[in-house]
Protein backbone atom coordinates (compact mmCIF):
# COMPACT_ATOMS: atom_id res chain seq x y z
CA UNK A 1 -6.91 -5.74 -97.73
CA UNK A 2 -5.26 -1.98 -97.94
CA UNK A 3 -7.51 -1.34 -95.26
CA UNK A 4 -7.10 -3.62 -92.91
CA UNK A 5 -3.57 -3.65 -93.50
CA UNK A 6 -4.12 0.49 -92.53
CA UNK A 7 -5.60 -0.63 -89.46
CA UNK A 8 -3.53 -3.08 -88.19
CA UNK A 9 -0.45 -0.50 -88.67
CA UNK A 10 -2.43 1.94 -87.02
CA UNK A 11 -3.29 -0.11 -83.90
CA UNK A 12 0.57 -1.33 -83.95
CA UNK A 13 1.50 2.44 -83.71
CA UNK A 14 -1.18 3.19 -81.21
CA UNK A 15 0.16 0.18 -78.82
CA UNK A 16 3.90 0.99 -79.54
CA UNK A 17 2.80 5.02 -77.97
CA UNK A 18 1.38 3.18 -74.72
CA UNK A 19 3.10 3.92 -71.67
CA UNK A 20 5.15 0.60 -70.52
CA UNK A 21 4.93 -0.42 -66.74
CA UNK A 22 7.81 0.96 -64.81
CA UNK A 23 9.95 -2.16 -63.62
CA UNK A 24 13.05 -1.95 -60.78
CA UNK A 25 15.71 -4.78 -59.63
CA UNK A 26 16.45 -4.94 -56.51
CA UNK A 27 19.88 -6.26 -56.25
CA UNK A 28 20.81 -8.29 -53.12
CA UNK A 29 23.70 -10.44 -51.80
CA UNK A 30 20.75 -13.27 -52.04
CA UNK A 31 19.83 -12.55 -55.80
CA UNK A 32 17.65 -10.08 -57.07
CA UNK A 33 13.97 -9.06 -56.93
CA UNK A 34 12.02 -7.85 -59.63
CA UNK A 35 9.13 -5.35 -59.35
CA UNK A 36 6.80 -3.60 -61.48
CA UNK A 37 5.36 -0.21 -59.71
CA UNK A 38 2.01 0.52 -60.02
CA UNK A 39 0.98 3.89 -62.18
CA UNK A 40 -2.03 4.41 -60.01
CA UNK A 41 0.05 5.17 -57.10
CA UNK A 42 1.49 8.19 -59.02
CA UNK A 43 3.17 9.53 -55.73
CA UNK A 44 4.78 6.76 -54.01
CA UNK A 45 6.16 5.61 -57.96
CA UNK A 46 7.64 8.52 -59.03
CA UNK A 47 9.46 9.20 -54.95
CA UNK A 48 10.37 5.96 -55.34
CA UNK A 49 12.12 6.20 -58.89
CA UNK A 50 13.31 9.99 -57.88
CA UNK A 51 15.56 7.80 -54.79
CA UNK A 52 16.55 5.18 -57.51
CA UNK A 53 17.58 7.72 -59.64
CA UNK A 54 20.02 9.24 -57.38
CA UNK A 55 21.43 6.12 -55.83
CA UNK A 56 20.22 6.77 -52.58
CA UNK A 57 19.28 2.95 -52.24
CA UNK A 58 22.73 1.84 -52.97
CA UNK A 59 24.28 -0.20 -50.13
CA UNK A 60 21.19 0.21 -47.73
CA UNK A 61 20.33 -3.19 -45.64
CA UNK A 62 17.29 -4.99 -45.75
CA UNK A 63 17.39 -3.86 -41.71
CA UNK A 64 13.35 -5.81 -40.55
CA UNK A 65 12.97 -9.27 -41.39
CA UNK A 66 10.07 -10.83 -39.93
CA UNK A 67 9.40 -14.66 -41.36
CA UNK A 68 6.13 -15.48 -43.01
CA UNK A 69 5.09 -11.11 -42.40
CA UNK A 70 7.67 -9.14 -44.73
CA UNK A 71 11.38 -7.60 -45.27
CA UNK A 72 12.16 -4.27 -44.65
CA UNK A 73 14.26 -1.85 -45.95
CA UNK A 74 15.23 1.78 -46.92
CA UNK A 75 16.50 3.12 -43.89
CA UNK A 76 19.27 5.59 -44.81
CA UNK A 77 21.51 5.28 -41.42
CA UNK A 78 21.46 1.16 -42.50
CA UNK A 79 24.31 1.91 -45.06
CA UNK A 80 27.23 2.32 -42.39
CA UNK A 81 25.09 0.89 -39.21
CA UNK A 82 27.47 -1.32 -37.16
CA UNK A 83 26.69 -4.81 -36.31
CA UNK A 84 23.62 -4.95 -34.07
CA UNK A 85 23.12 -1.14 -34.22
CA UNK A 86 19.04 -1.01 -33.95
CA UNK A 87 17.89 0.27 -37.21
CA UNK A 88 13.86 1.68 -38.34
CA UNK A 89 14.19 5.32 -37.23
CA UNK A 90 16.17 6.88 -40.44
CA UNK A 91 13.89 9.29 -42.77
CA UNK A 92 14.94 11.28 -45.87
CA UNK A 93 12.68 14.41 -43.89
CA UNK A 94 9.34 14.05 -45.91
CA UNK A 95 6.27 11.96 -45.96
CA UNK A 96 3.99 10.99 -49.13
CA UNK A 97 0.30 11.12 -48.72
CA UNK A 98 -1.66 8.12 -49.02
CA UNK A 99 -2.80 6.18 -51.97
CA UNK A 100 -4.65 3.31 -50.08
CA UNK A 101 -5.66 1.35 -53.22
CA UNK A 102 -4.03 -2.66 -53.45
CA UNK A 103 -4.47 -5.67 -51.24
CA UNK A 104 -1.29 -7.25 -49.52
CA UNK A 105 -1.19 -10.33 -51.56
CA UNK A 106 2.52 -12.16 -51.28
CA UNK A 107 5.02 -10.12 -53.49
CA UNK A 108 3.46 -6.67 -52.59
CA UNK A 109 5.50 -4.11 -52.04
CA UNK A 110 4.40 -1.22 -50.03
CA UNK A 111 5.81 1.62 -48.12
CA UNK A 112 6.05 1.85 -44.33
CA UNK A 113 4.58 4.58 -42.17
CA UNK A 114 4.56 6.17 -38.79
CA UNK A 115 1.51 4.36 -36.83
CA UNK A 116 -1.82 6.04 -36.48
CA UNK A 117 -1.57 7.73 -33.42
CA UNK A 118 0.86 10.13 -34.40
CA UNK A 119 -0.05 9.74 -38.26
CA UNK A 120 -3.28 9.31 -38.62
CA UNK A 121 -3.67 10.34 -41.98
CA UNK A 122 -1.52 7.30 -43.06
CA UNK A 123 1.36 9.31 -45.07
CA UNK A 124 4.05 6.70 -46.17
CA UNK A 125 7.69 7.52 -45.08
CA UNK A 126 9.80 9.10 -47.67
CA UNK A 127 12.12 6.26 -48.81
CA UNK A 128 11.37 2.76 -46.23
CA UNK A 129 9.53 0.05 -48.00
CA UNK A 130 8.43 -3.31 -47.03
CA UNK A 131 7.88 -6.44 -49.87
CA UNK A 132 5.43 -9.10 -48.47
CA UNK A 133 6.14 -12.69 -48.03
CA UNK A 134 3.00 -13.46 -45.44
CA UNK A 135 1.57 -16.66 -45.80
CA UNK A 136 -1.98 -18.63 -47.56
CA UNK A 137 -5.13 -18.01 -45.29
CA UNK A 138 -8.25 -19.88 -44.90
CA UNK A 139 -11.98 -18.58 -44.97
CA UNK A 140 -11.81 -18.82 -41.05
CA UNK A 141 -9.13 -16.48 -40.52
CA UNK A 142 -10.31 -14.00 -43.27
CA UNK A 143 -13.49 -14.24 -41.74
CA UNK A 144 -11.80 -13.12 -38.53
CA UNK A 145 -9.36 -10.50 -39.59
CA UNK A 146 -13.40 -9.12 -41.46
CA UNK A 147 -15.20 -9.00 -37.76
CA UNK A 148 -11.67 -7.35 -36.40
CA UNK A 149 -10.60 -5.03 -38.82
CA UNK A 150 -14.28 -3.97 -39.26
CA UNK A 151 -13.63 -4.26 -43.58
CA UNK A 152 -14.76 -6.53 -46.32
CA UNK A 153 -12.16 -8.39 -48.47
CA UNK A 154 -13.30 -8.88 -52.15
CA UNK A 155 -13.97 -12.35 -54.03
CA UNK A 156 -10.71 -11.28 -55.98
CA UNK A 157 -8.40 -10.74 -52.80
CA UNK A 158 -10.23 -13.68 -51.03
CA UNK A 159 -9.26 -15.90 -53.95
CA UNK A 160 -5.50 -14.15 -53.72
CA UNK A 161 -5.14 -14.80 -49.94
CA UNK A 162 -6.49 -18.08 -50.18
CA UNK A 163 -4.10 -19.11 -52.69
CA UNK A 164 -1.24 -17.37 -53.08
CA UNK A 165 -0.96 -15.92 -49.52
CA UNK A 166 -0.06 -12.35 -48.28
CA UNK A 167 -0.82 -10.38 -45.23
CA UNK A 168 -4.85 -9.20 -45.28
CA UNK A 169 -4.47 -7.68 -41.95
CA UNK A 170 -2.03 -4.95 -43.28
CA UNK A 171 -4.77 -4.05 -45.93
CA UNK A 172 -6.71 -0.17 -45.86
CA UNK A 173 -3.65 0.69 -43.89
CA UNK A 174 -0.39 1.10 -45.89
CA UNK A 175 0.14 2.15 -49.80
CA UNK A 176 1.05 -0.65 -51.82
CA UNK A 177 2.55 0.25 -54.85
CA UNK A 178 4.09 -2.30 -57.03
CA UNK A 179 4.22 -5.87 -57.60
CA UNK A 180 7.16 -8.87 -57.35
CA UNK A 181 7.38 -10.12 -60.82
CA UNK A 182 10.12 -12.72 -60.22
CA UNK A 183 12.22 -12.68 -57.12
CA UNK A 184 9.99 -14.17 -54.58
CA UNK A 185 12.32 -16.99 -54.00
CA UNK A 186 14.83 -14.36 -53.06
CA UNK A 187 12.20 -12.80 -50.67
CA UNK A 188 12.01 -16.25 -49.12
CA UNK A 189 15.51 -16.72 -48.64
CA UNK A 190 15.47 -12.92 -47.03
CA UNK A 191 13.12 -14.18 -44.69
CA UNK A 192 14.42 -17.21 -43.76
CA UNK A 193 17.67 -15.63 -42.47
CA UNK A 194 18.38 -15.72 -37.93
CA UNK A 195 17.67 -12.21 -36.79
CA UNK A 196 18.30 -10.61 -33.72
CA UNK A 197 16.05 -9.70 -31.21
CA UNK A 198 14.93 -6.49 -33.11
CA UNK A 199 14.53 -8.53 -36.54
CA UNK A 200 17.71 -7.37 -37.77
CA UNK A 201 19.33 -9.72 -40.37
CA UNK A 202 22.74 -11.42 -38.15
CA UNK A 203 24.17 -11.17 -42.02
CA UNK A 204 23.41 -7.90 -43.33
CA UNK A 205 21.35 -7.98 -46.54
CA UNK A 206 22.51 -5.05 -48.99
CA UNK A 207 20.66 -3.76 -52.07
CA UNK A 208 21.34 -1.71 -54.97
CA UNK A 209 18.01 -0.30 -57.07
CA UNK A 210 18.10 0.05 -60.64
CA UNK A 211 15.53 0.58 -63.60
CA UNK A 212 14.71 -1.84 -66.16
């Protein structure tokens, strides 16, 4: 019994030492999203927590809203743009390399990029990130987006798109790295909202980033 009670503290201690999944609230006017960020994107977590740190998220707009595709956001001229200003173009002066690992199931978040014609080594932008709200797929159009995109989606993401949705066609070509773990309703309502002609939000949709 003294041994197995040994044990048991010992496997208690050895679980308590575990590093815990890094999680960050996204604070908007429409409620907040939760995410956890994924440790196997290394890079794009710890940018991403350096900018949370620091407050540089702090009053940015969710500036690209595109229903049923994603929302957009970490553009740092969004924080004092005027009313229709077109917004997309701000950078913090630095790109992240790749880390091409996650599928884009519904929830994902992932960081935008530069296309591949003048980035064709698919470095993320420094601080703009996109969360996924896409929509459920069939076999058809997976079978499709296989023949066009030249790629093979496994059973697991299959079973993902089929069920809980996302955006496949996005997949082998941005970093995600993290994960909606409650929020997505808020995502919705994001998405939902009349945009101009450039996808801009006609209400502006501010967020603040903090650390669990």
């Amino acid at each position: 019994m003294k041994a197995q009670a040994l044990l048991f503290s010992l496997l208690m201690l050895w679980a308590g030492c575990q590093p815990q999944p890094v999680v960050v609230r996204i604070e908007t006017n429409f409620g907040d999203i939760r995410v956890r960020l994924y440790d196997e994107t290394p890079l794009h977590r710890d940018n991403f927590l350096q900018l949370v740190r620091s407050g540089f998220y702090d009053s940015l707009l969710f500036h690209r809203v595109v229903r049923d595709f994603v929302i957009q956001g970490g553009d740092p001229t969004s924080k004092y743009a005027a009313p229709g200003a077109v917004l997309g173009t701000g950078e913090v002066g630095y790109t992240i390399p790749a880390e091409i690992r996650f599928p884009h199931v519904r929830g994902a978040l992932s960081a935008a990029r530069l296309s591949d014609a003048v980035n064709p080594q698919r470095a993320s932008d420094g601080s703009q990130f996109y969360i996924v709200q896409g929509r459920v797929h069939t076999d058809a159009s997976l079978d499709e987006l296989e023949r066009l995109m030249g790629i093979r989606f496994s059973p697991q993401w299959r079973a993902q798109y089929k069920t809980v949705g996302g955006t496949p066609q996005l997949d082998g070509q941005y970093t995600v790295f993290g994960q909606v773990i409650s929020g997505l309703e808020v995502v919705d309502r994001i998405a939902a909202l009349p945009c101009d002609a450039n996808d801009r939000p006609l209400e502006d949709v501010r967020m603040k980033v903090r650390i669990e």
